[in-house]
Protein backbone atom coordinates (compact mmCIF):
# COMPACT_ATOMS: atom_id res chain seq x y z
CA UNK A 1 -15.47 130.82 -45.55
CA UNK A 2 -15.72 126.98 -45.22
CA UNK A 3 -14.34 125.11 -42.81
CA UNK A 4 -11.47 123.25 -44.48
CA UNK A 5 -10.05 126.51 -45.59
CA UNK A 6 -10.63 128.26 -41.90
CA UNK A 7 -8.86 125.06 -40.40
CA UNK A 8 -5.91 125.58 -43.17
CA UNK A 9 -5.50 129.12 -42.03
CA UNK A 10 -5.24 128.20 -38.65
CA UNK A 11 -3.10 125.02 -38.77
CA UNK A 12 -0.75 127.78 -41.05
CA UNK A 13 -0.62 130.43 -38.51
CA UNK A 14 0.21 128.50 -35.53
CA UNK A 15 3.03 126.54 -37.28
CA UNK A 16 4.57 129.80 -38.33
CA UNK A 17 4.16 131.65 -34.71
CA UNK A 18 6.08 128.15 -32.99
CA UNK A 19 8.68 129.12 -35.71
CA UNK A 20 9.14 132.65 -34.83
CA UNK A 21 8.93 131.34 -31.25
CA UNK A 22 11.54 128.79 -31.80
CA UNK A 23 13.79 131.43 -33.58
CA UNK A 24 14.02 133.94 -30.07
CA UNK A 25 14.92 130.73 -28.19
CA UNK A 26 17.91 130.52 -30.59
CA UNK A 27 18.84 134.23 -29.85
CA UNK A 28 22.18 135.15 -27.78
CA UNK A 29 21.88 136.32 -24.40
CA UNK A 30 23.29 139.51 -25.74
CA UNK A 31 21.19 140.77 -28.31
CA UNK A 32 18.82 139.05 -31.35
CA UNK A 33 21.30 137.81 -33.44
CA UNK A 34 19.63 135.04 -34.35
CA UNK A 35 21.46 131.47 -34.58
CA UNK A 36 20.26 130.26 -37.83
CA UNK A 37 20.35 126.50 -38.36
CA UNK A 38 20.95 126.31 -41.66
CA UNK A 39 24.92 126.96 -40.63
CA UNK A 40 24.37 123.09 -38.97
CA UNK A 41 22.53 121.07 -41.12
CA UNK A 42 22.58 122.34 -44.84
CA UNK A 43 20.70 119.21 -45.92
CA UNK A 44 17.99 119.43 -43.02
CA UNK A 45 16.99 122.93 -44.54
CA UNK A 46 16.47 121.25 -47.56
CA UNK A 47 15.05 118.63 -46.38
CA UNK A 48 12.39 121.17 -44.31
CA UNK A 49 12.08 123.15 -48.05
CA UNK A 50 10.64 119.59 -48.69
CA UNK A 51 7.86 120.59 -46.42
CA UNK A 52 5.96 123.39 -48.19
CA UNK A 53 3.89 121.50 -50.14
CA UNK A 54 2.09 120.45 -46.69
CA UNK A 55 1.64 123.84 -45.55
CA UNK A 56 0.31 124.67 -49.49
CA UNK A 57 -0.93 121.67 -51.09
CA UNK A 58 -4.96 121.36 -52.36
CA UNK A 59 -7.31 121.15 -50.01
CA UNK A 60 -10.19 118.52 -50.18
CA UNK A 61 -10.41 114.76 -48.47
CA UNK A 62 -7.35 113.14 -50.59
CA UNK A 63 -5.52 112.79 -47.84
CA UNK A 64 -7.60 109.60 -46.44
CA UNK A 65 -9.81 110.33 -43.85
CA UNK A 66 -8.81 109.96 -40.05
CA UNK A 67 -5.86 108.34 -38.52
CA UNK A 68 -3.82 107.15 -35.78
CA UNK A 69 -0.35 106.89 -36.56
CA UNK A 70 2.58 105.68 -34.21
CA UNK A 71 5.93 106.19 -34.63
CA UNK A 72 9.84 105.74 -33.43
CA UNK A 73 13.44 107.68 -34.34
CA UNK A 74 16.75 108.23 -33.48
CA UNK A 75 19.70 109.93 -35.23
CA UNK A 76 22.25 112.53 -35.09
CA UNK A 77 22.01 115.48 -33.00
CA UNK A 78 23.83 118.44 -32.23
CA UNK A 79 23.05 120.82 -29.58
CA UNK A 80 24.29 124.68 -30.30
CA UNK A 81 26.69 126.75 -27.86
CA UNK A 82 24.99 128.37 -25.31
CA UNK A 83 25.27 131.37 -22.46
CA UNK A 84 24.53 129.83 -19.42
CA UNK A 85 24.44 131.47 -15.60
CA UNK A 86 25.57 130.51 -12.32
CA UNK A 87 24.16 131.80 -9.21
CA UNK A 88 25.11 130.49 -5.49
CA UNK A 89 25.08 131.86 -2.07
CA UNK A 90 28.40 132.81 -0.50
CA UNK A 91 29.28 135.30 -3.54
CA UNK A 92 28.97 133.58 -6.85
CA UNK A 93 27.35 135.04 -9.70
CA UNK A 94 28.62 134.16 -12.98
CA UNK A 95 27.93 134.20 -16.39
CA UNK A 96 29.45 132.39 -19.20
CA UNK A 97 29.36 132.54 -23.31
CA UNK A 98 29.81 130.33 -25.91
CA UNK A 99 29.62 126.87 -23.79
CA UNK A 100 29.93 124.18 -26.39
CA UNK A 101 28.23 120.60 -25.51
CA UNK A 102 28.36 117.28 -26.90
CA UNK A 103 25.43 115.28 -27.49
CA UNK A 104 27.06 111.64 -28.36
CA UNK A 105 23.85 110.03 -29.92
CA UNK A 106 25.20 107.01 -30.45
CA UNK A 107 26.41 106.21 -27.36
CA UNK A 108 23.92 104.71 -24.72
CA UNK A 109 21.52 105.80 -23.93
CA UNK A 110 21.57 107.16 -27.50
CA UNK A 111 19.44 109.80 -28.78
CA UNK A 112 15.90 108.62 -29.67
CA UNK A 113 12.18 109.70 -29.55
CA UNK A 114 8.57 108.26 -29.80
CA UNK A 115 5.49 109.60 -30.91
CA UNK A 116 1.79 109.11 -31.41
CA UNK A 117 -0.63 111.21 -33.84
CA UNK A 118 -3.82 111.81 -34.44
CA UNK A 119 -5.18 112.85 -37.64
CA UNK A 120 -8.90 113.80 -38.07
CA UNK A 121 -11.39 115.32 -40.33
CA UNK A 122 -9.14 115.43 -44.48
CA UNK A 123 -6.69 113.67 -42.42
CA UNK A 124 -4.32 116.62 -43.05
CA UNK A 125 -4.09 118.64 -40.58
CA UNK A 126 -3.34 116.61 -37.05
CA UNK A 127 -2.54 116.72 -33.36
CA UNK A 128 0.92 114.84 -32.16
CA UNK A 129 2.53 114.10 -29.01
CA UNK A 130 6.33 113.46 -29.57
CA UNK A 131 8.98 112.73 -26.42
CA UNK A 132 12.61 113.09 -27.27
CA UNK A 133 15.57 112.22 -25.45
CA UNK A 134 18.46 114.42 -25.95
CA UNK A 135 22.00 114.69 -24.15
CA UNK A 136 23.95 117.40 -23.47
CA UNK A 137 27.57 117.61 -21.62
CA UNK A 138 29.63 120.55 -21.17
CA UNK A 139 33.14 120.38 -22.70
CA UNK A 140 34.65 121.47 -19.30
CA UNK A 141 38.33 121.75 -21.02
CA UNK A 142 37.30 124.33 -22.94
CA UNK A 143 38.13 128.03 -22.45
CA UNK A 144 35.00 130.08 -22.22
CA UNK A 145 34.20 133.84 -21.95
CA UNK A 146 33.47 134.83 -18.11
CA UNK A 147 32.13 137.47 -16.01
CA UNK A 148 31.06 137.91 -12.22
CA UNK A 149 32.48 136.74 -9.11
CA UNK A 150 33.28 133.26 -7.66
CA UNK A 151 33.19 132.71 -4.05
CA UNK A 152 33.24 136.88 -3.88
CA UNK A 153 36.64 136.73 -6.08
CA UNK A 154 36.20 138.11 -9.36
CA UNK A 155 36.89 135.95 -12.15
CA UNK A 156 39.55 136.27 -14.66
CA UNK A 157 38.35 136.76 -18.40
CA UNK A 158 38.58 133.66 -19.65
CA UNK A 159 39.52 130.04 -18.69
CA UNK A 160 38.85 126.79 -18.87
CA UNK A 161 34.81 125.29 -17.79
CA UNK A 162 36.85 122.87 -15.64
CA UNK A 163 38.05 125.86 -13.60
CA UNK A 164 34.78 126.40 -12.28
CA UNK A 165 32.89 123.14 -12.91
CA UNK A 166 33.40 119.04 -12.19
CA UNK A 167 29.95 118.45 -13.61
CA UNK A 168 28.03 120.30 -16.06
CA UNK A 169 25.84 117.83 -18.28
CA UNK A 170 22.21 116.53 -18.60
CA UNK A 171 23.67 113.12 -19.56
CA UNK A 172 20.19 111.76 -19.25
CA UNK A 173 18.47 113.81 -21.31
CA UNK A 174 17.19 117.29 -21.25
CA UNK A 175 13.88 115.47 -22.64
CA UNK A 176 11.36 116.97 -24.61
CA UNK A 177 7.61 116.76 -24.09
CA UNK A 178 5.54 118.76 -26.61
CA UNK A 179 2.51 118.73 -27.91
CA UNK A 180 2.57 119.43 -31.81
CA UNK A 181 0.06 120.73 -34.64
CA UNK A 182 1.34 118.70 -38.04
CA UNK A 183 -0.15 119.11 -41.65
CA UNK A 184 0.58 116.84 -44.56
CA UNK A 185 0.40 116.81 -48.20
CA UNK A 186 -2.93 114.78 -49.42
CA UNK A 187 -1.64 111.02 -49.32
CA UNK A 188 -4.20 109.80 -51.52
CA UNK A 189 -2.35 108.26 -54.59
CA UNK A 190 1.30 108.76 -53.53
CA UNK A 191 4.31 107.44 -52.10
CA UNK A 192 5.62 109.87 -50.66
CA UNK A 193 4.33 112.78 -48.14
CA UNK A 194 5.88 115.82 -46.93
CA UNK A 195 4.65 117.07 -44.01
CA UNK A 196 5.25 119.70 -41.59
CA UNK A 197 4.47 120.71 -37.95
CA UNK A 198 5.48 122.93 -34.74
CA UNK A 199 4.79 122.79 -30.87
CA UNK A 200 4.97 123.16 -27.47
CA UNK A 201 5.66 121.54 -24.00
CA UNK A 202 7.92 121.15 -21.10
CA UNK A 203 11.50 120.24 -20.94
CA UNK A 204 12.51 117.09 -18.52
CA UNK A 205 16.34 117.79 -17.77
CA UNK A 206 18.64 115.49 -15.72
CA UNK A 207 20.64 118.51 -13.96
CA UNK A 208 24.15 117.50 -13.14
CA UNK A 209 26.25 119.60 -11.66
CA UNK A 210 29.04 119.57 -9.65
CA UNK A 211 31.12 122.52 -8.25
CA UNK A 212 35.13 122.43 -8.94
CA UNK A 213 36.59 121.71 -5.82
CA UNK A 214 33.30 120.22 -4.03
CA UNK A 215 32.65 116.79 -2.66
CA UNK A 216 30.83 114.42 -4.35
CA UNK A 217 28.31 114.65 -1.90
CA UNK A 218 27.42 117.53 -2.86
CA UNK A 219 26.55 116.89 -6.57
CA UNK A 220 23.22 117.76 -8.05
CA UNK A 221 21.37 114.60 -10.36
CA UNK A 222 18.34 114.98 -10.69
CA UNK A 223 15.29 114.96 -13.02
CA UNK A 224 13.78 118.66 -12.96
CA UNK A 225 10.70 120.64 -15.00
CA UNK A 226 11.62 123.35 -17.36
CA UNK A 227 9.38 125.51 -19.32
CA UNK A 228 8.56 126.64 -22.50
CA UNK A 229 10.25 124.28 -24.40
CA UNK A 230 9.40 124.48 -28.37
CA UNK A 231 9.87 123.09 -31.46
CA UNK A 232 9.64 122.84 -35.45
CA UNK A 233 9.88 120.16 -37.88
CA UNK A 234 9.59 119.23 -41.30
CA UNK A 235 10.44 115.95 -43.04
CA UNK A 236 9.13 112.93 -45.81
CA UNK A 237 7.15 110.19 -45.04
CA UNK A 238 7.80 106.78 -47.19
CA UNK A 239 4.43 104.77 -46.99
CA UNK A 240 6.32 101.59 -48.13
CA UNK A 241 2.94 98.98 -46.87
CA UNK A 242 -0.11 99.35 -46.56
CA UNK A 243 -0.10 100.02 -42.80
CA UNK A 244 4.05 100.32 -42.62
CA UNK A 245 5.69 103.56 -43.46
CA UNK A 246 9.51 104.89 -42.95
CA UNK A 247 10.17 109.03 -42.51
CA UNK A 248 13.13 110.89 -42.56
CA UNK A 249 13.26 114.60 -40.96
CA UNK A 250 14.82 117.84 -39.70
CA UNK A 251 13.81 119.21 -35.95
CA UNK A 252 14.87 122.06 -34.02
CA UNK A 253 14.54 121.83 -30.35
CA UNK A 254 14.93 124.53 -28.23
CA UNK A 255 14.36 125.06 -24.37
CA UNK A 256 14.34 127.31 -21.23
CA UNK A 257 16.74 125.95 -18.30
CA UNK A 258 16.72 126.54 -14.81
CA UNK A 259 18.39 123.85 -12.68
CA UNK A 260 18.19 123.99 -9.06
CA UNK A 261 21.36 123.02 -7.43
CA UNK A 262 21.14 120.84 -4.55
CA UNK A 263 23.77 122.90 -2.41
CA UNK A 264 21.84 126.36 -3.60
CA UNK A 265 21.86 128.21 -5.66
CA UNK A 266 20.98 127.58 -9.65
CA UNK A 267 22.53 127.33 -13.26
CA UNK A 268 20.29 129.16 -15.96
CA UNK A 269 20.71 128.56 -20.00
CA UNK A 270 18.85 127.86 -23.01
CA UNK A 271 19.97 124.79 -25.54
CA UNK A 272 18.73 124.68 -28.97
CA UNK A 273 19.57 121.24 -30.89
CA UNK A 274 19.12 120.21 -34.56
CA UNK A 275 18.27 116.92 -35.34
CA UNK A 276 18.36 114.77 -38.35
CA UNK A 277 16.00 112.08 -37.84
CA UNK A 278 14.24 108.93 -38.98
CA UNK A 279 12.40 106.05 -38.20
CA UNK A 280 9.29 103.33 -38.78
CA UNK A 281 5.67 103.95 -38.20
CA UNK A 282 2.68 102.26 -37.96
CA UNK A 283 -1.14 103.74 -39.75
CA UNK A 284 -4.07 102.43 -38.19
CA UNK A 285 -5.98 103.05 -41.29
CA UNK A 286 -4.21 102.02 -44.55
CA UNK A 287 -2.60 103.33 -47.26
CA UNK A 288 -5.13 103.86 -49.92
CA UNK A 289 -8.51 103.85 -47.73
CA UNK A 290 -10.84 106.73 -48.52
CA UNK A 291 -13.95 107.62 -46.28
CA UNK A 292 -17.17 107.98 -47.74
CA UNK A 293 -18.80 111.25 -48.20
């Protein structure tokens, strides 16, 4: 089997395991139904169908040779409902459904990301390293599902966030860190280039919370480490200059939550977030430049 063809296997395989992995992130608490995001952002599926021909294309070295490529986004974002838990000593134990968060991208600091790639070899099939910052604050007047006890009093139902919760947000980010396998459509002789890509990493969330009821004092903010935290992606690049190109693309984020409250205790829950991004970037080799058998 030659190599290009083991390496397209490979790159194929991995990209559609980080998918299946990102789908069980987006599963309830309760159960596999899975949250699909195609309910979200109609026009980011499409815009991932746009993908396939970098998973599919021809193989050979059309693509260019290697590259460095380094790039920078920001968009719209929405982050999904989540369960989430709450566990503290002196008789709490909840657990809530359906929390709803907003994300406000465009409000500072807004919702943005940078990345740097590496493509070797065809100049296909590459390694990138993306950081995203993403907000997400509970709606505390909201009425959510409930179960467990607070302060060893059973809870009612449902009720309001607020009833339980000054705080709950990670206003500065539950930040992404991943580490991403990406393959392209051959870029020799075109404008445009789909491309697709999935990966792994570690979460960076700002946990903020704050207990109804509780002084200030005793308010958790704080930058903490949360693992596995995965991700797909699929999207068009535009290489308008020779070194100059512009990309627009869909991303699902998910990760695994565990903040550690400062006054004991800790909240559990996994976000998922769909993004509709875009943004310049900049090809150390340019558009058009073959390498030499």
């Amino acid at each position: 089997m030659p190599a290009s063809l083991r390496r397209r296997i490979l790159a194929e395989t991995l990209i559609v395991g980080c998918v299946v992995a990102v789908a069980c992130s987006a599963t309830t608490s309760r159960g596999m139904r899975i949250a699909l995001p195609f309910d979200i952002y109609p026009g980011g599926a499409y815009l991932a169908l746009l993908a396939l021909p970098a998973l599919f294309g021809g193989e050979g070295s059309e693509a260019g040779g290697p590259d460095i490529q380094f790039a920078a986004y920001a968009g719209p974002s929405y982050t999904m409902p989540s369960a989430l838990s709450l566990v503290q000593p002196g008789g709490t134990e909840m657990h809530f459904e359906g929390i709803a968060w907003d994300g406000e991208p465009f409000k500072g600091p807004i919702y943005y990301g940078y990345r740097g790639f590496l493509w070797p070899h065809d100049g296909r099939t590459g390694l990138m390293a993306d950081f995203t910052h993403i907000k997400a604050m509970a709606r505390l007047e909201s009425d959510v599902d409930q179960t467990g006890t607070r302060d060893g009093e059973e809870v009612p139902p449902r009720e309001p966030l607020a009833a339980t919760f000054r705080r709950l947000e990670f206003t500065h980010g539950y930040n992404f860190l991943t580490l991403n396998l990406v393959r392209r459509a051959t870029a020799q002789g075109r404008t445009l280039v789909p491309y697709a890509g999935a990966g792994a990493g570690i979460a960076l969330p700002h946990v903020e919370v704050l207990r109804q009821g509780r002084e200030r004092s005793a308010r958790t903010s704080e930058y903490q480490v949360a693992f596995p935290a995965v991700q797909v992606l699929g999207g068009v690049e535009w290489r308008v200059f020779a070194h100059i190109s512009l990309f627009v693309e869909y991303k699902l984020s998910c990760a695994v939550i565990r903040g550690q409250i400062r006054s004991g205790g800790h909240v559990d829950t996994s976000l998922c977030t769909h993004q509709l991004l875009g943004g310049p970037a900049w090809h150390f080799r340019a558009r058009g430049a073959t390498t030499k058998p």
